[in-house]
N, C-alpha and C. Protein backbone atom coordinates (compact mmCIF):
# COMPACT_ATOMS: atom_id res chain seq x y z
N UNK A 1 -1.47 -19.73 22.03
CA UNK A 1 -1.08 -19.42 20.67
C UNK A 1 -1.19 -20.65 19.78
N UNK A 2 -1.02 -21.63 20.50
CA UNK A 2 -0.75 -22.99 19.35
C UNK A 2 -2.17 -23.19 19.31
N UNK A 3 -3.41 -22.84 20.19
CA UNK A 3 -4.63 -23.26 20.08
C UNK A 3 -5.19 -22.39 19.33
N UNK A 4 -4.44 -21.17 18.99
CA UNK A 4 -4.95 -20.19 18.46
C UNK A 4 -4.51 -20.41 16.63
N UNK A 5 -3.20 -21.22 16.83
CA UNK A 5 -2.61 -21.18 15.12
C UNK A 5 -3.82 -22.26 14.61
N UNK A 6 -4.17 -23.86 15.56
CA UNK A 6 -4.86 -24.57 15.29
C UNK A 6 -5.98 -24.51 15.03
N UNK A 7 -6.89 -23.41 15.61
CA UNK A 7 -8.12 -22.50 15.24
C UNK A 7 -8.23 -22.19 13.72
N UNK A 8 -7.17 -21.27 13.71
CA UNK A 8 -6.69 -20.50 12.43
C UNK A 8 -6.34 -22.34 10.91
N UNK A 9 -5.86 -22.74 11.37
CA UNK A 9 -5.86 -23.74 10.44
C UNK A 9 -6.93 -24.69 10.35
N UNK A 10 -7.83 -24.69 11.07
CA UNK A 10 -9.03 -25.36 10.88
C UNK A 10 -9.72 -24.61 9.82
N UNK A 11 -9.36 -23.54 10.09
CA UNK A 11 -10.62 -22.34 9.55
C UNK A 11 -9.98 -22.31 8.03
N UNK A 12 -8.99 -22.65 8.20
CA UNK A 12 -8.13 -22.35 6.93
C UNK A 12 -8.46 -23.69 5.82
N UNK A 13 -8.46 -24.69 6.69
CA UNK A 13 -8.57 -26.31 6.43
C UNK A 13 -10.52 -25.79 5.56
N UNK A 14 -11.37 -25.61 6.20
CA UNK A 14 -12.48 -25.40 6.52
C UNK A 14 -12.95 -24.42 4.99
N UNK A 15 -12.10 -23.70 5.11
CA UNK A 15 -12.37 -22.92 4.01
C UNK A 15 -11.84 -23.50 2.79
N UNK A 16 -10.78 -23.87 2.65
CA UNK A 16 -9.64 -24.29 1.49
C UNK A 16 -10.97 -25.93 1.31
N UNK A 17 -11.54 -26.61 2.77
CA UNK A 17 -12.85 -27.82 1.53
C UNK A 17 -13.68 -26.81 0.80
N UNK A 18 -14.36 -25.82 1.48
CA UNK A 18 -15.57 -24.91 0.80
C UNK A 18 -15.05 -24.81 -0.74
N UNK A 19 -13.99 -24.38 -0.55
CA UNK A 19 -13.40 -23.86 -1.88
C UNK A 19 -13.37 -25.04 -3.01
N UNK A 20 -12.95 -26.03 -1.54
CA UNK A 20 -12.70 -27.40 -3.40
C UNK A 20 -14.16 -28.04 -3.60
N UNK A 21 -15.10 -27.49 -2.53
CA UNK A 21 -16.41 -27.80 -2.86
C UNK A 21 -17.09 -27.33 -3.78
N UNK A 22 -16.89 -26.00 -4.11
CA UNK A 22 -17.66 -24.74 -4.80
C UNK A 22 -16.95 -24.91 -6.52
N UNK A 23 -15.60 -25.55 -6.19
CA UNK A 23 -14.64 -25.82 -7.66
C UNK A 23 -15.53 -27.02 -8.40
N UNK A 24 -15.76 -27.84 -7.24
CA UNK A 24 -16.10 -29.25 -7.43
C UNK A 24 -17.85 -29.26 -8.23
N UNK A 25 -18.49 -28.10 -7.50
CA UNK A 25 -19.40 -27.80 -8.08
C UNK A 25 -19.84 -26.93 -9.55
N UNK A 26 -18.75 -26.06 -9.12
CA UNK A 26 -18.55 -25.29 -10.58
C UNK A 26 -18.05 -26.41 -11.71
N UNK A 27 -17.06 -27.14 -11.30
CA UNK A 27 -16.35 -27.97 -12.82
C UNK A 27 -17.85 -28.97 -12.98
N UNK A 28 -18.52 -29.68 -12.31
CA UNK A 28 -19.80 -30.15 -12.48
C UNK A 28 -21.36 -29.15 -13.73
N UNK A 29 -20.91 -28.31 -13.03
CA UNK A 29 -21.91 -26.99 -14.04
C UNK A 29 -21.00 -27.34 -15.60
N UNK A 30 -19.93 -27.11 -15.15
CA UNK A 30 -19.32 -26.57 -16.79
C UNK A 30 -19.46 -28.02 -17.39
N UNK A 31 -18.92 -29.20 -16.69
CA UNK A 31 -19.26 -30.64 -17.64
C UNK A 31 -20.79 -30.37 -18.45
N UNK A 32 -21.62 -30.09 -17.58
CA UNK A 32 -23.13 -30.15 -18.32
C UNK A 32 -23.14 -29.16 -19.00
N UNK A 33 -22.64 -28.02 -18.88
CA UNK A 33 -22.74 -26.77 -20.12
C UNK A 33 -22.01 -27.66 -21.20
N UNK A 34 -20.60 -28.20 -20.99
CA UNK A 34 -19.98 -29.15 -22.00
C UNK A 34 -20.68 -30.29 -22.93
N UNK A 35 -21.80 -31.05 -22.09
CA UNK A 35 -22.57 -31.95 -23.03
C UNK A 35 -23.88 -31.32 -23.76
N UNK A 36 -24.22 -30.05 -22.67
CA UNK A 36 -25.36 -29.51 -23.44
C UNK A 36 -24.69 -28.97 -24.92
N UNK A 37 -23.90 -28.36 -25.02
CA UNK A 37 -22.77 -27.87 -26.28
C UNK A 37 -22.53 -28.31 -27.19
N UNK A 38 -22.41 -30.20 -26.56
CA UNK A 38 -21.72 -30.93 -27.74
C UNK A 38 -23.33 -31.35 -27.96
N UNK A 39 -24.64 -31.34 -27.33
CA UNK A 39 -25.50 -31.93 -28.12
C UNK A 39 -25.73 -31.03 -29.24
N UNK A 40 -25.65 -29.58 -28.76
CA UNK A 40 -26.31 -28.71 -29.49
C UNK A 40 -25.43 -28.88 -30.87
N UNK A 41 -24.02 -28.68 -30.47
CA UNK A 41 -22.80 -28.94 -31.87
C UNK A 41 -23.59 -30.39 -32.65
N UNK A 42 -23.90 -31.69 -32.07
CA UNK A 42 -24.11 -32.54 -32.94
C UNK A 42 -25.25 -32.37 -33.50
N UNK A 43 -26.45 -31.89 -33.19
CA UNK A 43 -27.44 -31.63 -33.64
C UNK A 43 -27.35 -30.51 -34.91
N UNK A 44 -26.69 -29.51 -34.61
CA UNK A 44 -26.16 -28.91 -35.75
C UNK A 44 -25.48 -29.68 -36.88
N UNK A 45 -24.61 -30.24 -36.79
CA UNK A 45 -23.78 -30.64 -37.47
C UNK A 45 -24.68 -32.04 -38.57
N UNK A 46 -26.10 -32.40 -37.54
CA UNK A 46 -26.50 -33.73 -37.93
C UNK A 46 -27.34 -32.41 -39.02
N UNK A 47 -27.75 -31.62 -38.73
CA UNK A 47 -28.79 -30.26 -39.45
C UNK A 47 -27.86 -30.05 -40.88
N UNK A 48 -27.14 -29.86 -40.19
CA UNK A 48 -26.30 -28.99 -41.64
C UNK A 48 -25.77 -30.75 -42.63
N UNK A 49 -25.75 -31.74 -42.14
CA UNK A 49 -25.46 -32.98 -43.32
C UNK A 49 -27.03 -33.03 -43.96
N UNK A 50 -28.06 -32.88 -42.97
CA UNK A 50 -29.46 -32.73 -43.66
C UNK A 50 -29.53 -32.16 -44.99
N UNK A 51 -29.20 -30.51 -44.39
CA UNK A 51 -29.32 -29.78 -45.64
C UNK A 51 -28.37 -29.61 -46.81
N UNK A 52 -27.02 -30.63 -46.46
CA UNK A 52 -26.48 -30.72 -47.33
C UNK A 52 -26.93 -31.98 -48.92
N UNK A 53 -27.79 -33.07 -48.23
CA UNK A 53 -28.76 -34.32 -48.31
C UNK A 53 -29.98 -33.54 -49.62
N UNK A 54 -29.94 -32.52 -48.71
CA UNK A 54 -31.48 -32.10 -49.49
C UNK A 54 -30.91 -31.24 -50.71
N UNK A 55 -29.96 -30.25 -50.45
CA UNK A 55 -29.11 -29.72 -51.88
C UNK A 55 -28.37 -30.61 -52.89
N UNK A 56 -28.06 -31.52 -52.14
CA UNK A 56 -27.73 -32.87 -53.56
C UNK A 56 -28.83 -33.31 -54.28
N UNK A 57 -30.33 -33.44 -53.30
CA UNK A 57 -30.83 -33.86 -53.79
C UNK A 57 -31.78 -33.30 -55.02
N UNK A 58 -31.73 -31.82 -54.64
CA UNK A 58 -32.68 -30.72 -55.16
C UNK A 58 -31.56 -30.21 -56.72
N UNK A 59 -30.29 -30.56 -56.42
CA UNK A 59 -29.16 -30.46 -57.86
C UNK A 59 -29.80 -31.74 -58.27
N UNK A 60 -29.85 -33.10 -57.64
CA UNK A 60 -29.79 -33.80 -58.87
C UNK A 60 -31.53 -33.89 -59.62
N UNK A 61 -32.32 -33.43 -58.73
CA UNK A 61 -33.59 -33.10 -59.38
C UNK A 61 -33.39 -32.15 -60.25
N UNK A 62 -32.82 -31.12 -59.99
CA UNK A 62 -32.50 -29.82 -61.21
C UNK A 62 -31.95 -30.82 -62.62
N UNK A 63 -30.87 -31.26 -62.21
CA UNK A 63 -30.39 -31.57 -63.32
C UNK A 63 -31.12 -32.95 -64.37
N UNK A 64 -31.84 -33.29 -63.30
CA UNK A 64 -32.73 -34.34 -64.06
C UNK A 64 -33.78 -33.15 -64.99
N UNK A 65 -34.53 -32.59 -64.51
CA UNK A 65 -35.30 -31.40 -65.00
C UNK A 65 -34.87 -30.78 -66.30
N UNK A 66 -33.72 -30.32 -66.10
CA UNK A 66 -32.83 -29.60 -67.50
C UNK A 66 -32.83 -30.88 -68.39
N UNK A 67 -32.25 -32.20 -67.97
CA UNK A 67 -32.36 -33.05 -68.91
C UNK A 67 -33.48 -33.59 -69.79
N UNK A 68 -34.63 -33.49 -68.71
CA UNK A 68 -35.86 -33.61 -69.44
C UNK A 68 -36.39 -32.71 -70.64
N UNK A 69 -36.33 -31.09 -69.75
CA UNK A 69 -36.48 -30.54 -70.31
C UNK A 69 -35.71 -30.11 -71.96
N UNK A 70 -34.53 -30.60 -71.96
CA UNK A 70 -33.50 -30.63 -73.32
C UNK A 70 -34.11 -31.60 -74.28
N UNK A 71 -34.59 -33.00 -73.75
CA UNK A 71 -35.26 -33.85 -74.45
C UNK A 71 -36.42 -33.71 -74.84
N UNK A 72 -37.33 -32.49 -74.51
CA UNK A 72 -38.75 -32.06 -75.14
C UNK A 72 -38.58 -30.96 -75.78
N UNK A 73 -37.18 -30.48 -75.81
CA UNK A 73 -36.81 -29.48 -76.90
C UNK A 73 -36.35 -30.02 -77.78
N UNK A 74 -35.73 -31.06 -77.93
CA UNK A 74 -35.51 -31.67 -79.03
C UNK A 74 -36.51 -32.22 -79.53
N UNK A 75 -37.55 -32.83 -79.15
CA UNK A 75 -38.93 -33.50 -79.43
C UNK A 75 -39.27 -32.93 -79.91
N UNK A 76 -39.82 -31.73 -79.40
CA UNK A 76 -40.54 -30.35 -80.09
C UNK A 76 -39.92 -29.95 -81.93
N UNK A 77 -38.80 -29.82 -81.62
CA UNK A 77 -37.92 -29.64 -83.12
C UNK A 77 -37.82 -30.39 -83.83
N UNK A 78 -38.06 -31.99 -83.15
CA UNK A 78 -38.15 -32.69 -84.67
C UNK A 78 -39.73 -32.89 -84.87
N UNK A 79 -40.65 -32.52 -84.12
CA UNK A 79 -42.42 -31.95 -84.56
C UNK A 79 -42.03 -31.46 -85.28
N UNK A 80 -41.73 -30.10 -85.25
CA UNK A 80 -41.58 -29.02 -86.19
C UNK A 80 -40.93 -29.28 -87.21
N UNK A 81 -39.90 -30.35 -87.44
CA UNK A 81 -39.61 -30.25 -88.72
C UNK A 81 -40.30 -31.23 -89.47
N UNK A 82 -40.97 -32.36 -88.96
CA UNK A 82 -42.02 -33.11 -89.59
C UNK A 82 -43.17 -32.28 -89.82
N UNK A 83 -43.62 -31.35 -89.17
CA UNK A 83 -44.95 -30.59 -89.55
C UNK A 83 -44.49 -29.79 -91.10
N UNK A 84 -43.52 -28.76 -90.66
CA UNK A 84 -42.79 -28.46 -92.01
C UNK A 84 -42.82 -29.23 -93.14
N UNK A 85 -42.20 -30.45 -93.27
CA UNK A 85 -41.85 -31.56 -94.53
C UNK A 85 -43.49 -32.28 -94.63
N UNK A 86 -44.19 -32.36 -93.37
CA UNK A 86 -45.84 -32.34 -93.90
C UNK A 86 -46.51 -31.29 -94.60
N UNK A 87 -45.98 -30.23 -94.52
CA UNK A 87 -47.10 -29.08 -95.13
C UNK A 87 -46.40 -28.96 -96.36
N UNK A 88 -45.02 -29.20 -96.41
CA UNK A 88 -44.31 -29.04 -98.10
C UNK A 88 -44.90 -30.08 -98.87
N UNK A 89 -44.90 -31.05 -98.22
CA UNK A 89 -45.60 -32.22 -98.81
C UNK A 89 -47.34 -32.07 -99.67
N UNK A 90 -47.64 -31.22 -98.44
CA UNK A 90 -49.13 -31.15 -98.52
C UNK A 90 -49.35 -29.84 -99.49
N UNK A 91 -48.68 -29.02 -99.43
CA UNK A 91 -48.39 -28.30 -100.54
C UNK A 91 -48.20 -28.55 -102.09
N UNK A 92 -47.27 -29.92 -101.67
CA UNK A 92 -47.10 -30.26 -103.51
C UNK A 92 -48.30 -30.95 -103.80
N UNK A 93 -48.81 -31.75 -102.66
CA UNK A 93 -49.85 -32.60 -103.34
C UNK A 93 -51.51 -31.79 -103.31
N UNK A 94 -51.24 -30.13 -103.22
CA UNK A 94 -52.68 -29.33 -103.36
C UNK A 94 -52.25 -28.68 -104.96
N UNK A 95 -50.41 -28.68 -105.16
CA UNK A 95 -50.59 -28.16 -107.02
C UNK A 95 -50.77 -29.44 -107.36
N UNK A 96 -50.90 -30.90 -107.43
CA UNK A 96 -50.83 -31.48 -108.36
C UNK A 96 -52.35 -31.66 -108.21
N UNK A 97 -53.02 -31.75 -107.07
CA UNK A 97 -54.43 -31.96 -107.43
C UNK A 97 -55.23 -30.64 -107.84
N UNK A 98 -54.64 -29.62 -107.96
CA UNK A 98 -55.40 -28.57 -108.59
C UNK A 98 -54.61 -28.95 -110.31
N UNK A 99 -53.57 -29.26 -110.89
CA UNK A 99 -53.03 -29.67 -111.96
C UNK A 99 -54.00 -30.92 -113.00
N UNK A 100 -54.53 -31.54 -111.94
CA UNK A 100 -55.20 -32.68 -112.07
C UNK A 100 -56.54 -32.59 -112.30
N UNK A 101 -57.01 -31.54 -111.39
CA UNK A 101 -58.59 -30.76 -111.64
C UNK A 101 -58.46 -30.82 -112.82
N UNK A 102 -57.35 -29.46 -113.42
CA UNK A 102 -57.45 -28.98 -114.74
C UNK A 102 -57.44 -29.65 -115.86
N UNK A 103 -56.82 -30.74 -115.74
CA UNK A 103 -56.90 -31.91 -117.06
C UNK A 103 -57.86 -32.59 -116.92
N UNK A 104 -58.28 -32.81 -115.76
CA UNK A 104 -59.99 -33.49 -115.66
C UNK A 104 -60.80 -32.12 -116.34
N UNK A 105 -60.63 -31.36 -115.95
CA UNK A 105 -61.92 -30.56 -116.57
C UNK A 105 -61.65 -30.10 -117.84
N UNK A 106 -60.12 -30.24 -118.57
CA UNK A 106 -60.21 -30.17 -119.70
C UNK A 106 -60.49 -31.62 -120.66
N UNK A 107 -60.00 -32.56 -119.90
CA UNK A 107 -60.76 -34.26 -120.35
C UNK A 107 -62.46 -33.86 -120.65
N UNK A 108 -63.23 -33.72 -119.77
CA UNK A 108 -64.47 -33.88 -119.44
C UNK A 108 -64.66 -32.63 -121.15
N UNK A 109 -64.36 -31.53 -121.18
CA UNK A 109 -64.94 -30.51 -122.20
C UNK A 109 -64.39 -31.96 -123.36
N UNK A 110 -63.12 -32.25 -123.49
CA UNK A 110 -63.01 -32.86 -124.64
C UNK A 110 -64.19 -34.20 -124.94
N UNK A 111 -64.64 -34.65 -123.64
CA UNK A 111 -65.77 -35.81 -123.95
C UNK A 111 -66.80 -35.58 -124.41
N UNK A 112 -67.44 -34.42 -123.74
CA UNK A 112 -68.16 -33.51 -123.91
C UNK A 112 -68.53 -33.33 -125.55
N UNK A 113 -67.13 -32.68 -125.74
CA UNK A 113 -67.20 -32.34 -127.15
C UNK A 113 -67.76 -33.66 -127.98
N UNK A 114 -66.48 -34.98 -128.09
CA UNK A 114 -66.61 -35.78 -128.99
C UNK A 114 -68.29 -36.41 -128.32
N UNK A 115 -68.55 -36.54 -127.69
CA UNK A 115 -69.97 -36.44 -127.84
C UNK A 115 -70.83 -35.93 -128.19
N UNK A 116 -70.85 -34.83 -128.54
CA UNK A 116 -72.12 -33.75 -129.30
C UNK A 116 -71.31 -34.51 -130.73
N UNK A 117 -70.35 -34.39 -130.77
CA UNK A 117 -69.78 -34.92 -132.25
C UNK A 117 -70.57 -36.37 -132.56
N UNK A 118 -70.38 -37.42 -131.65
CA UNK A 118 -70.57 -38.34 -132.08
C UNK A 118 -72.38 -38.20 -132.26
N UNK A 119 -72.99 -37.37 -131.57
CA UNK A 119 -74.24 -37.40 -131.54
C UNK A 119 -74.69 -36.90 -132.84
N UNK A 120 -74.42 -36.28 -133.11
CA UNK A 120 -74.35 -35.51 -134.19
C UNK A 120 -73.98 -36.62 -135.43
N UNK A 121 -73.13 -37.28 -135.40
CA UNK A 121 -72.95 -38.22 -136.67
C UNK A 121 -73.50 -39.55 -136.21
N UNK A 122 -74.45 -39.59 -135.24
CA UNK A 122 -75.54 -40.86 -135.23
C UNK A 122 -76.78 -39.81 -135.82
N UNK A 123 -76.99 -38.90 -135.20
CA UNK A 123 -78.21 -37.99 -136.19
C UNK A 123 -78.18 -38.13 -137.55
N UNK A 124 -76.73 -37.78 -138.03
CA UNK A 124 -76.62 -37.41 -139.45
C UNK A 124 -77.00 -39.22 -140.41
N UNK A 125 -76.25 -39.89 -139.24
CA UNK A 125 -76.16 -41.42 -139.92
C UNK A 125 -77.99 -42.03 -139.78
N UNK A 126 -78.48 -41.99 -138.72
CA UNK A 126 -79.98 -42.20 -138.73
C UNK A 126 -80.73 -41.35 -139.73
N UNK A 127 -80.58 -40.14 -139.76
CA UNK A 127 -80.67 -39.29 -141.25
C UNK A 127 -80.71 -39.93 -142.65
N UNK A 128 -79.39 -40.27 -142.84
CA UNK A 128 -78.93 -40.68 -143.95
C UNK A 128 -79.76 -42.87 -143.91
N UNK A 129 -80.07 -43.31 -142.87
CA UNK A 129 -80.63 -44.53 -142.78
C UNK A 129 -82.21 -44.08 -142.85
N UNK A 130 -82.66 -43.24 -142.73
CA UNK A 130 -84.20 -43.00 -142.87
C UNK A 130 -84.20 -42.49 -144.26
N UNK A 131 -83.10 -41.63 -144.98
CA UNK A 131 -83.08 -41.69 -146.46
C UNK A 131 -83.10 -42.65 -147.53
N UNK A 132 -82.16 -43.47 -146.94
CA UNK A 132 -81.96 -44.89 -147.46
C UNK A 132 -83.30 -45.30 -147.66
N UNK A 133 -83.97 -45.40 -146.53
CA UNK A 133 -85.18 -46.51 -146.20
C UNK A 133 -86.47 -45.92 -147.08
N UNK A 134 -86.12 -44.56 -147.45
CA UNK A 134 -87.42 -44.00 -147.95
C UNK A 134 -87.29 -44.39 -149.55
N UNK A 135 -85.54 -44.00 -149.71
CA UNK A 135 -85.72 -44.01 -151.20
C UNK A 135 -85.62 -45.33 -151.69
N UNK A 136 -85.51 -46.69 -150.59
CA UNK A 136 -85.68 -47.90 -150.96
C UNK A 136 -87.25 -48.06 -151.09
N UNK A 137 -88.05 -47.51 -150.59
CA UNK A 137 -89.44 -47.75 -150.70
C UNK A 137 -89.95 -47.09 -151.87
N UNK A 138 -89.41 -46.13 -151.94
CA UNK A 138 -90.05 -45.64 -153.81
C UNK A 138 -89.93 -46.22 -155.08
């Protein structure tokens, strides 16, 4: 019987290492499931600061963009209001040179005129000097 309990506790001994062998092996599996986990967690975690990197960076490009873009809208509007105050401009200065035509071309009839006039009283005066000259010769 005692060779028989000692049997029995070998077997017992025997089994109870298997067991802390198979534990020993299992807690070994789960450590490496554990670092495979935490690589995968840090790799994530290094992923997601990435894309947090690239959305700061893609806001502060946006907002550079809007800013630009606000400053060529304002550009644009003060074009437009210089083109405006150019064409009012250019406006007044097409009545005064059509204003200006008109007194030139009423100047020019008046030269015009006193010239046939004056021509006319060098005719009449060469006239009156070829009268002279004739009735000095008689």
């Amino acid at each position: 019987a005692a060779s028989l309990a000692l049997k029995l506790s070998r077997e017992e001994l025997e089994g109870a290492r298997r067991e802390r062998d198979l534990a020993v092996e299992e807690k070994e599996v789960y450590e490496d499931e554990v670092k495979v986990l935490r690589g995968e967690r840090d790799a994530a975690l290094r992923e997601g600061d990435a894309a947090r990197g690239e959305a700061h960076s893609q806001s502060v490009r946006a907002r550079a963009a809007a800013a630009h873009r606000d400053e060529v809208i304002c550009e644009l509007e003060a074009a437009r209001g210089e083109r405006d105050r150019l064409a009012s401009s250019l406006s007044k200065t097409s009545r005064e040179r059509d204003t200006l035509a008109v007194e030139c071309h009423t100047l020019r009839g008046e030269r015009d005129k006193h010239r046939s006039e004056r021509d006319a009283l060098a005719a009449e005066r060469d006239g009156l000097a070829s009268a002279i000259q004739l009735k000095g010769e008689w």
